[in-house]
N, C-alpha and C. Protein backbone atom coordinates (compact mmCIF):
# COMPACT_ATOMS: atom_id res chain seq x y z
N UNK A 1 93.41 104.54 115.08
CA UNK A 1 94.57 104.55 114.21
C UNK A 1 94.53 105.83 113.36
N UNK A 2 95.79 106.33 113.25
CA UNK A 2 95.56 107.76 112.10
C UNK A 2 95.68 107.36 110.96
N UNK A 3 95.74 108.58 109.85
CA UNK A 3 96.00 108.27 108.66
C UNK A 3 96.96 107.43 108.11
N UNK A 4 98.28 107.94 108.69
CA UNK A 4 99.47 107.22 107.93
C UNK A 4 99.82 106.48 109.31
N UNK A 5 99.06 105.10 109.10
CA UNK A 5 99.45 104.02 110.54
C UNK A 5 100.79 103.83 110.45
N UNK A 6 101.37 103.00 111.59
CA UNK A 6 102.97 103.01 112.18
C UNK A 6 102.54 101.23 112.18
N UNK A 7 102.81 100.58 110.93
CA UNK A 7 102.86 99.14 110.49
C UNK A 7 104.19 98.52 111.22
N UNK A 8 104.73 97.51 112.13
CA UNK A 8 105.57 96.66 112.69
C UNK A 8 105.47 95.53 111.19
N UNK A 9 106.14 94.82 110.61
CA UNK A 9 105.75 93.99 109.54
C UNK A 9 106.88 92.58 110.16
N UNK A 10 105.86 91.53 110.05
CA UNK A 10 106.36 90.38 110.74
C UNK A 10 107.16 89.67 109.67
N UNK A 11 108.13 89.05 109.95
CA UNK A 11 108.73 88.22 108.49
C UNK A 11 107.67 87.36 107.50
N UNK A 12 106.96 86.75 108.03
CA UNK A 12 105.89 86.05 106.81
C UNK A 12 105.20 86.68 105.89
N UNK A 13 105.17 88.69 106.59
CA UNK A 13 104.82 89.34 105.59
C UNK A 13 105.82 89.83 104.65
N UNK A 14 107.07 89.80 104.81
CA UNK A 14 107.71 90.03 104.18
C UNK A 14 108.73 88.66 103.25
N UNK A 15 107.81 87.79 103.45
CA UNK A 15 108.63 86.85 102.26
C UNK A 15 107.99 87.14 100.96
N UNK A 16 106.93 87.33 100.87
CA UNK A 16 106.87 87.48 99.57
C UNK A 16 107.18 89.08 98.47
N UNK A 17 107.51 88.85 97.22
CA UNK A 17 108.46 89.51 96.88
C UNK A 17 107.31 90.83 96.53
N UNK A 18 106.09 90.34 96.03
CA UNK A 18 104.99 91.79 95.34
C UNK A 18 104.26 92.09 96.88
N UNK A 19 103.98 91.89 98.07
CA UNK A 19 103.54 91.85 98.84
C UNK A 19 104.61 93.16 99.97
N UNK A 20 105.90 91.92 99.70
CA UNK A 20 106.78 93.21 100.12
C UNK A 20 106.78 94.68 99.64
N UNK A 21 107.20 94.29 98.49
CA UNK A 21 107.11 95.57 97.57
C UNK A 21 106.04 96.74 97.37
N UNK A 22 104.58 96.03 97.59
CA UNK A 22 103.94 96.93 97.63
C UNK A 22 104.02 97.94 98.85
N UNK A 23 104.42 97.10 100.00
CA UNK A 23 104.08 97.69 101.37
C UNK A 23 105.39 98.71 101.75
N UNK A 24 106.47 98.25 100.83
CA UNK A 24 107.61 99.06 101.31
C UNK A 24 106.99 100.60 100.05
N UNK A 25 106.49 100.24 99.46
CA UNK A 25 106.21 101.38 98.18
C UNK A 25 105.16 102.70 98.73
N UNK A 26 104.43 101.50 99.54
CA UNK A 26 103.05 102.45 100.11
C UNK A 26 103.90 103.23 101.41
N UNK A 27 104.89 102.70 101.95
CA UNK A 27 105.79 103.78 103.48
C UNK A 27 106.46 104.87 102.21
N UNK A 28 106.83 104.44 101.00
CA UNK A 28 107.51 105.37 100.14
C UNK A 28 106.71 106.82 99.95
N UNK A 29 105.87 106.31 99.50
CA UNK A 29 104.50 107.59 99.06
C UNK A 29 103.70 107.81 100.65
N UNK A 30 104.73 107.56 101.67
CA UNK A 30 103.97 108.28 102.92
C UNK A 30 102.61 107.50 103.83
N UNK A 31 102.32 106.80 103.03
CA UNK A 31 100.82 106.15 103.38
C UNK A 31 100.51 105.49 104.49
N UNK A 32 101.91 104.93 105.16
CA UNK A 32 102.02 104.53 106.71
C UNK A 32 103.37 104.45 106.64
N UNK A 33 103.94 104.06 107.86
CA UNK A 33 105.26 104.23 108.00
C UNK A 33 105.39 102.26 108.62
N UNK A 34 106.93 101.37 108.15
CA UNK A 34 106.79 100.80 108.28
C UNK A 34 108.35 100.47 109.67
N UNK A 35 108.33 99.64 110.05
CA UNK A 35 109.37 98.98 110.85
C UNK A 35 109.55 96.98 110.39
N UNK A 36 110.16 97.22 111.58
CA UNK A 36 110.74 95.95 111.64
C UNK A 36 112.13 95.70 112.50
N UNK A 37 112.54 94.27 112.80
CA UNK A 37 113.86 94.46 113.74
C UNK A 37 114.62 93.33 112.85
N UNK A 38 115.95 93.25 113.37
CA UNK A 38 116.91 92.70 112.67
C UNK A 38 116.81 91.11 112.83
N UNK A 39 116.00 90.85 113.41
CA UNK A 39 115.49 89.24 113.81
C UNK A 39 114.72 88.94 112.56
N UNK A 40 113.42 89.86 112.58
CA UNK A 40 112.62 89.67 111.81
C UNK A 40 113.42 89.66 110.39
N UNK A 41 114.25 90.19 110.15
CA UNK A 41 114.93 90.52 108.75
C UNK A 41 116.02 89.45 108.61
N UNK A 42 116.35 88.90 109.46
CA UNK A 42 116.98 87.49 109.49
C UNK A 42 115.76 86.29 108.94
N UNK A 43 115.06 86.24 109.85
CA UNK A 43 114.17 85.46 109.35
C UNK A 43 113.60 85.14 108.02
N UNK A 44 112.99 86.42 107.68
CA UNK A 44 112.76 86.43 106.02
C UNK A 44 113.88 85.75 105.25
N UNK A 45 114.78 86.87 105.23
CA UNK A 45 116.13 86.55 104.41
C UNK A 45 116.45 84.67 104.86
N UNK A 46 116.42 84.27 105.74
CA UNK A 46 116.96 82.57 106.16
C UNK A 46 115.97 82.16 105.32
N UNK A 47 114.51 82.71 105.27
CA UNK A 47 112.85 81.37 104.73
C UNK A 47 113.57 81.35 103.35
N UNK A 48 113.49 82.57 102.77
CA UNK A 48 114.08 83.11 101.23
C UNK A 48 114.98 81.73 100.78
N UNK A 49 116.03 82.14 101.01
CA UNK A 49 117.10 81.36 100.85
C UNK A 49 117.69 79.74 101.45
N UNK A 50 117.00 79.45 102.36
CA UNK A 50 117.28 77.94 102.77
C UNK A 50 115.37 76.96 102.18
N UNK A 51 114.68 77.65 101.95
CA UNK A 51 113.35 76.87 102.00
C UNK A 51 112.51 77.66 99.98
N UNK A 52 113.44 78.52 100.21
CA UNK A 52 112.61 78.67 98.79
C UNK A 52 113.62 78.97 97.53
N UNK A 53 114.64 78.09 97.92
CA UNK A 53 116.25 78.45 96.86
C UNK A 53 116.81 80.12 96.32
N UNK A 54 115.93 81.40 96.68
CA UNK A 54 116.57 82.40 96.61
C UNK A 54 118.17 82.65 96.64
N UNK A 55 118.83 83.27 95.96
CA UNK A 55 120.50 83.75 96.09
C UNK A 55 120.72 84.72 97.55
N UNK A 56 121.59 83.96 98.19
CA UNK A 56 122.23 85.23 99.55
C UNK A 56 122.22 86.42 98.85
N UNK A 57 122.94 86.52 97.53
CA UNK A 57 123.29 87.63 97.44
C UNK A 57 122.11 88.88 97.01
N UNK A 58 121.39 88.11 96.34
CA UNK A 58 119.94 89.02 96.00
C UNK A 58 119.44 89.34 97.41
N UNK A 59 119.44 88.24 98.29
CA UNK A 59 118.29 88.75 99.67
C UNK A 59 119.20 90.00 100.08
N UNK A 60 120.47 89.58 100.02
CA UNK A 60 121.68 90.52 100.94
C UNK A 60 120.75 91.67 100.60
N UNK A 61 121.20 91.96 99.11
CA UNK A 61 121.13 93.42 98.11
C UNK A 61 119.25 93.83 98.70
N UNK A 62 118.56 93.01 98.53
CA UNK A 62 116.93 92.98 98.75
C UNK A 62 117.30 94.35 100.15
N UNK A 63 117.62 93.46 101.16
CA UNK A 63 117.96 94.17 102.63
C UNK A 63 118.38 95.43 102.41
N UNK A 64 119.66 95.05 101.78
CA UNK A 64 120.38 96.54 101.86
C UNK A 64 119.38 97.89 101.52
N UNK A 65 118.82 97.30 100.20
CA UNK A 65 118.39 98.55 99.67
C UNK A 65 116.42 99.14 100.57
N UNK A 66 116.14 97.96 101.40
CA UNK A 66 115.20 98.49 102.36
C UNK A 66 115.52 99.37 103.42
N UNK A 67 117.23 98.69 104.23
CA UNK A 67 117.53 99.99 105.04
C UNK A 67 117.93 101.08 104.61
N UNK A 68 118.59 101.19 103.36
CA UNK A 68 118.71 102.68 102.99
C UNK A 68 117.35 103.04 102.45
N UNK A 69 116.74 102.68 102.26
CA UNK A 69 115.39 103.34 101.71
C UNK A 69 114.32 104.08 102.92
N UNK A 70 114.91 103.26 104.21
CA UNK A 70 114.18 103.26 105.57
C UNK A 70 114.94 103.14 106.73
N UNK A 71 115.72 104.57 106.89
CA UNK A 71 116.71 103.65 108.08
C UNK A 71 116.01 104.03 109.47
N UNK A 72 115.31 104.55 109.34
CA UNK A 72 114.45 104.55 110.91
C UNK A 72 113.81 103.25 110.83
N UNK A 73 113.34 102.80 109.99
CA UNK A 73 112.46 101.29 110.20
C UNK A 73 113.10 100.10 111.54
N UNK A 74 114.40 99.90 111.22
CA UNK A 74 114.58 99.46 112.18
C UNK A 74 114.58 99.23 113.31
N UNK A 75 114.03 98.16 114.27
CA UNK A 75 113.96 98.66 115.70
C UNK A 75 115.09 97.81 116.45
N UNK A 76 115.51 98.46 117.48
CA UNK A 76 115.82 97.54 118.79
C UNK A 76 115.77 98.32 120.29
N UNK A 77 116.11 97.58 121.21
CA UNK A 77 116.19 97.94 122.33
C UNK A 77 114.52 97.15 122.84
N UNK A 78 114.26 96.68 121.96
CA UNK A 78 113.04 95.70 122.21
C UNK A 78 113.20 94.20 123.77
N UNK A 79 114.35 93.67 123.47
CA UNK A 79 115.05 92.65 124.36
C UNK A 79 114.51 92.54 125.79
N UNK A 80 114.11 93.81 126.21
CA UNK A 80 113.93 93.79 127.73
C UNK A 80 112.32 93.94 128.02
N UNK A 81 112.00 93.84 126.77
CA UNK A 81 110.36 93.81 127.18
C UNK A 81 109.70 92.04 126.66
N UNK A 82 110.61 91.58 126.46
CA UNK A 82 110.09 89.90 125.78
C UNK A 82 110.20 88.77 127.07
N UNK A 83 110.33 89.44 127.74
CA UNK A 83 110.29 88.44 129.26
C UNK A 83 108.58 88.55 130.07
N UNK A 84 108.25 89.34 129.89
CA UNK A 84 106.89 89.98 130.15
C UNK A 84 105.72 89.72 129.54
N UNK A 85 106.22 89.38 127.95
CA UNK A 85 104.85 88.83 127.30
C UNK A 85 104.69 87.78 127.30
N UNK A 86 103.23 86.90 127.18
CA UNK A 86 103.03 85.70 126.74
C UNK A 86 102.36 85.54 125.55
N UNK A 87 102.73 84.87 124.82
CA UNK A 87 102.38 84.39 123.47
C UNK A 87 102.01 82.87 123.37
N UNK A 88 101.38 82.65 122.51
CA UNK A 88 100.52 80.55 122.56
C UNK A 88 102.70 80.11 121.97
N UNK A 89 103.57 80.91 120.94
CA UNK A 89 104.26 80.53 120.81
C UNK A 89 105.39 81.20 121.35
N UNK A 90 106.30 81.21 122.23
CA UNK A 90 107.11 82.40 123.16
C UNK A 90 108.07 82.69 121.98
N UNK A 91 108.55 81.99 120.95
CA UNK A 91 108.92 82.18 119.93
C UNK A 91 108.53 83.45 119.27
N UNK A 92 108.05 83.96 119.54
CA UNK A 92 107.48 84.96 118.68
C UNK A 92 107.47 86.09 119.70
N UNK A 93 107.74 86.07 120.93
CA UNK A 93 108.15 87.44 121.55
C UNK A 93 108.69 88.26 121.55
N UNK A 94 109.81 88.19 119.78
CA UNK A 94 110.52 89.37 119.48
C UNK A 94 109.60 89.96 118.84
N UNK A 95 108.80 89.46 118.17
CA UNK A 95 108.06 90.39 117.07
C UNK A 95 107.06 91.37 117.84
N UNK A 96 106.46 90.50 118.68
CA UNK A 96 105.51 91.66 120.23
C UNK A 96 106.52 92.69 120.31
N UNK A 97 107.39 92.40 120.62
CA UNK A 97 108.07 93.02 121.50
C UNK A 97 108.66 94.26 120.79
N UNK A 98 109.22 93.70 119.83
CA UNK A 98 109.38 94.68 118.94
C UNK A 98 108.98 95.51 117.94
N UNK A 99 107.45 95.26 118.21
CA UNK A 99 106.04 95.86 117.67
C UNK A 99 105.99 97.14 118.81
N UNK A 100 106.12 97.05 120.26
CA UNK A 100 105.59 97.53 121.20
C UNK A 100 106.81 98.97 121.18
N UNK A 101 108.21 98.19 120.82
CA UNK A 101 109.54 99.47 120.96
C UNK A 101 108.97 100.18 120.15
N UNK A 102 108.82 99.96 118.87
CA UNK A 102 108.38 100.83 117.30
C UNK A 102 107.07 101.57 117.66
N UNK A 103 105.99 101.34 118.59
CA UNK A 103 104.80 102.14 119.15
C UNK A 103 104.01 101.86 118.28
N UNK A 104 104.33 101.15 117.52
CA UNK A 104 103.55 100.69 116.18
C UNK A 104 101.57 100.56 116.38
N UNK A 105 101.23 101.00 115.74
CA UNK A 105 99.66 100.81 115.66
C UNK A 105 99.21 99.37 114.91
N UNK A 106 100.18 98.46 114.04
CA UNK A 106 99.24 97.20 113.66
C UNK A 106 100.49 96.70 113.37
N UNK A 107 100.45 95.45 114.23
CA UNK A 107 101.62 94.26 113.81
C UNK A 107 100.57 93.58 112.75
N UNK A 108 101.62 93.81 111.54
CA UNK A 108 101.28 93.26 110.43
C UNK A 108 101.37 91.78 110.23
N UNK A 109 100.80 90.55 110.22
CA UNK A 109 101.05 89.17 109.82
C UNK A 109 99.93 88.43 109.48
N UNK A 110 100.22 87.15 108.48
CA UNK A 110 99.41 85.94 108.76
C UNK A 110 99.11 85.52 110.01
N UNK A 111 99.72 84.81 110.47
CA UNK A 111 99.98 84.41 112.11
C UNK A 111 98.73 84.89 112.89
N UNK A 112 97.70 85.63 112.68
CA UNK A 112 96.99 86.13 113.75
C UNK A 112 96.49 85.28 114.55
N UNK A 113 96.61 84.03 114.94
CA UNK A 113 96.49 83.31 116.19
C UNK A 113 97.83 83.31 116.86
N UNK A 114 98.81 82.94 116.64
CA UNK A 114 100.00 83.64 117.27
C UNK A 114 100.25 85.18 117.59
N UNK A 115 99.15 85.75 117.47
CA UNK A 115 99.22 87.28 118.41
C UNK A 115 97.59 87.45 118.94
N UNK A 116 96.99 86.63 119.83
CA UNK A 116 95.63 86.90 120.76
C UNK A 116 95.75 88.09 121.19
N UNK A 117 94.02 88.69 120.56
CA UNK A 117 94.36 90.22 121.19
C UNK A 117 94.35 90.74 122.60
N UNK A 118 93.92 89.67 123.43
CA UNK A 118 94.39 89.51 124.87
C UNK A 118 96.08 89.70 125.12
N UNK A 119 96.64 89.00 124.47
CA UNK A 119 98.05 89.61 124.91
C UNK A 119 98.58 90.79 124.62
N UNK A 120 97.95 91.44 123.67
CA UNK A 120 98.32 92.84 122.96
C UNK A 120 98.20 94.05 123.95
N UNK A 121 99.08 94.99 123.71
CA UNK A 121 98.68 96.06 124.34
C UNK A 121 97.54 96.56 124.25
N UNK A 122 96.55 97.64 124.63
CA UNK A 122 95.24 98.42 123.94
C UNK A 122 95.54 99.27 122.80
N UNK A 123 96.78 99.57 122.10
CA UNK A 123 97.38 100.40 121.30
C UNK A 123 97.28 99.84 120.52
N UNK A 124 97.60 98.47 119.92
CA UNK A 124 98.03 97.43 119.67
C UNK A 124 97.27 96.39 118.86
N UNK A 125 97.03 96.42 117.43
CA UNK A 125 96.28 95.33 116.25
C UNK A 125 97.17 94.51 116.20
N UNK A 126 96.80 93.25 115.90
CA UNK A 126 97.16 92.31 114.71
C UNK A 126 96.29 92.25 114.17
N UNK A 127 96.96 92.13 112.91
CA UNK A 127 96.00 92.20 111.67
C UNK A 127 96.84 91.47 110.46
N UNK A 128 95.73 91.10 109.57
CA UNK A 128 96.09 89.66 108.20
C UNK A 128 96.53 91.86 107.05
N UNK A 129 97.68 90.84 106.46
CA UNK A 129 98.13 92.12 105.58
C UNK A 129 96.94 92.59 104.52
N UNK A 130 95.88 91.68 104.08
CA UNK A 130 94.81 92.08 103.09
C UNK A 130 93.95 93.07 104.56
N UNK A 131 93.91 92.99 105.53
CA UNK A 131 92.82 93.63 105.72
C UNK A 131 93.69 95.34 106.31
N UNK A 132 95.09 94.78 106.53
CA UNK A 132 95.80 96.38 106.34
C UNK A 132 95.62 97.33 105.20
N UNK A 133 95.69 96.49 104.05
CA UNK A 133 96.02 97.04 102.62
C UNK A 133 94.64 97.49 102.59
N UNK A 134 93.64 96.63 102.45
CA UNK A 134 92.06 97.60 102.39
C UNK A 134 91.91 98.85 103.31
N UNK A 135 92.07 99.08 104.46
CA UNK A 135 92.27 99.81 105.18
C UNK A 135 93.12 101.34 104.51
N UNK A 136 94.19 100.81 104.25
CA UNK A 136 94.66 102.30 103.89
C UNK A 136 94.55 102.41 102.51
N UNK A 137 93.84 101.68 101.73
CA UNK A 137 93.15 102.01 100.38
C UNK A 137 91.89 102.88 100.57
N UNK A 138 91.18 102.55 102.02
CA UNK A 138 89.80 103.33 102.46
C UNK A 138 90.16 104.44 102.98
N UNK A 139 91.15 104.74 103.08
CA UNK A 139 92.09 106.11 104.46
C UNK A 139 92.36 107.07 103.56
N UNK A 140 93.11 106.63 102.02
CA UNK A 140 94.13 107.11 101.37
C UNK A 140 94.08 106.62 100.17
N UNK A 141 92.99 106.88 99.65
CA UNK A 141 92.63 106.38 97.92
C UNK A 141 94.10 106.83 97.37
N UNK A 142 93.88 107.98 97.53
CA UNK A 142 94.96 108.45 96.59
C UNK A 142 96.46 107.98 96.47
N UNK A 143 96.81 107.95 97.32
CA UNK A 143 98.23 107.65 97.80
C UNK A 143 98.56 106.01 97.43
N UNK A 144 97.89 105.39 97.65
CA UNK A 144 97.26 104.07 97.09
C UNK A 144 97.13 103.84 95.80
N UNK A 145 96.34 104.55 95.25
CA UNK A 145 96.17 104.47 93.88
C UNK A 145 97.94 104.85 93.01
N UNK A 146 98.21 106.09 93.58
CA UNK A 146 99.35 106.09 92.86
C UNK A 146 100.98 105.15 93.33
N UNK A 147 100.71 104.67 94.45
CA UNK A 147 101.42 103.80 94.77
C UNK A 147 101.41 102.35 94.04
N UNK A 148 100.08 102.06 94.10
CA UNK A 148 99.73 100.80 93.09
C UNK A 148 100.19 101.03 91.31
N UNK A 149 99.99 102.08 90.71
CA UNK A 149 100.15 102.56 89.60
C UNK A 149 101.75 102.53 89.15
N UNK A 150 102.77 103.14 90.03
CA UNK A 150 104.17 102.56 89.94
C UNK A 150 104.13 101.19 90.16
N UNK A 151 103.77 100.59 91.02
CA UNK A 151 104.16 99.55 91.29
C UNK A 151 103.73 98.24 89.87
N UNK A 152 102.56 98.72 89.00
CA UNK A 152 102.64 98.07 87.96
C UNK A 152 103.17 98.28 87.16
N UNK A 153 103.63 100.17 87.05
CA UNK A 153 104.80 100.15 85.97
C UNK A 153 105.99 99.56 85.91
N UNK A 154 106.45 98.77 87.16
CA UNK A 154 107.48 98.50 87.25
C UNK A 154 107.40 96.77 87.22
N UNK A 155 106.54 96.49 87.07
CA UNK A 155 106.57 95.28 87.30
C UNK A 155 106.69 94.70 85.05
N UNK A 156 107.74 94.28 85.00
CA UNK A 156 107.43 94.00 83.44
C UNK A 156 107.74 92.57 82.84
N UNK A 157 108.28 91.46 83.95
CA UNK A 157 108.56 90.42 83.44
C UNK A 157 107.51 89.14 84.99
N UNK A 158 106.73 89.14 84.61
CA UNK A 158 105.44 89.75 83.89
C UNK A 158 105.30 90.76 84.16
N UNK A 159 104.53 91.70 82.90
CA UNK A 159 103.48 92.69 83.56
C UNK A 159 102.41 92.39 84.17
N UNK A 160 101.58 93.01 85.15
CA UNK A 160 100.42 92.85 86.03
C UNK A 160 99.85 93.42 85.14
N UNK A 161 97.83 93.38 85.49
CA UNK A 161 97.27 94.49 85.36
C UNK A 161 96.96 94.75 87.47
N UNK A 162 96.24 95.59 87.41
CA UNK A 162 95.91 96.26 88.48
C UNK A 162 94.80 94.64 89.12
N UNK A 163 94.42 94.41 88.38
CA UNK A 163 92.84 93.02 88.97
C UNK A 163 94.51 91.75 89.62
N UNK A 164 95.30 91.60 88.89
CA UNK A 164 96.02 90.89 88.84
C UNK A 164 96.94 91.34 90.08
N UNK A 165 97.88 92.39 90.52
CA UNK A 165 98.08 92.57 91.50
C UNK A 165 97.40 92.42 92.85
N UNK A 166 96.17 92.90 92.30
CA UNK A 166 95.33 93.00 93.70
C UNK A 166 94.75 91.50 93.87
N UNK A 167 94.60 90.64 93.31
CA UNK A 167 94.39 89.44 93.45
C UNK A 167 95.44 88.54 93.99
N UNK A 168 96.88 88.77 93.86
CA UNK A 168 97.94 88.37 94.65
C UNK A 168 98.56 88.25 95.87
């Protein structure tokens, strides 16, 4: 994997709101580059709002302002490679699949029994998002550090400290 890895981010990593944020903050300051497909961004946005009472209109605005922040992130043309993989859940053959269009170096998720690294390409991690985030904290102190450093300035209802973020 190089410096600034090519992260696929599965919806479970992106339900949560400081988790998101950090990871969309760390593609901000360069530190890897992130994706995702419009399934996956359905998904989140549906958990958000039908299972954890979130507003449509916040997730809407949430979205919006990730694709303008990232409009390469998006992937498709993924569709024609999800017939080919097997997964323990076939449910989940967009996210392969659309890990594999993006060339991505680490499909980001919880889930790592729903991605056996037998089914993976050789290109191809799954990996739990704490052991991404250590990773390019070990790659890229810096970039990290000052990525984390906005990200507590901005945080003010609560404020974090830094032990407190990273414990989240």
């Amino acid at each position: 994997m190089n410096l600034s890895p090519r992260l696929f981010l599965d919806a479970n990593v992106l339900y949560g709101d400081l988790l998101r944020n950090l990871l969309l903050r760390l593609a901000a300051e360069r530190v890897c580059t992130v994706h995702w497909s419009a399934k996956v961004q359905e998904e989140w946005k549906r958990h958000l709002v039908d299972d954890a009472g979130y507003s449509a209109a916040v997730i809407e605005r949430t979205q919006g302002r990730m694709e303008a922040a990232f409009p390469a992130a998006s992937v498709s043309g993924y569709e024609k490679l999800m017939a080919e993989l097997q997964l323990p859940d076939p449910d989940d053959r967009h996210v392969l699949a659309a890990a594999i269009q993006a060339e991505a170096d680490i499909l980001v998720t919880f889930n790592l029994k729903d991605f056996p690294e037998s089914a993976l390409p050789a290109n191809l991690t799954a990996q739990h998002p704490d052991v991404v985030l250590t990773h390019l904290l070990t790659t890229n102190p810096e970039g990290c550090r000052a990525t984390l450093n906005k990200l507590m300035a901005s945080l003010k209802n609560p404020p974090m400290s830094l032990v407190e973020v990273l414990a989240t």
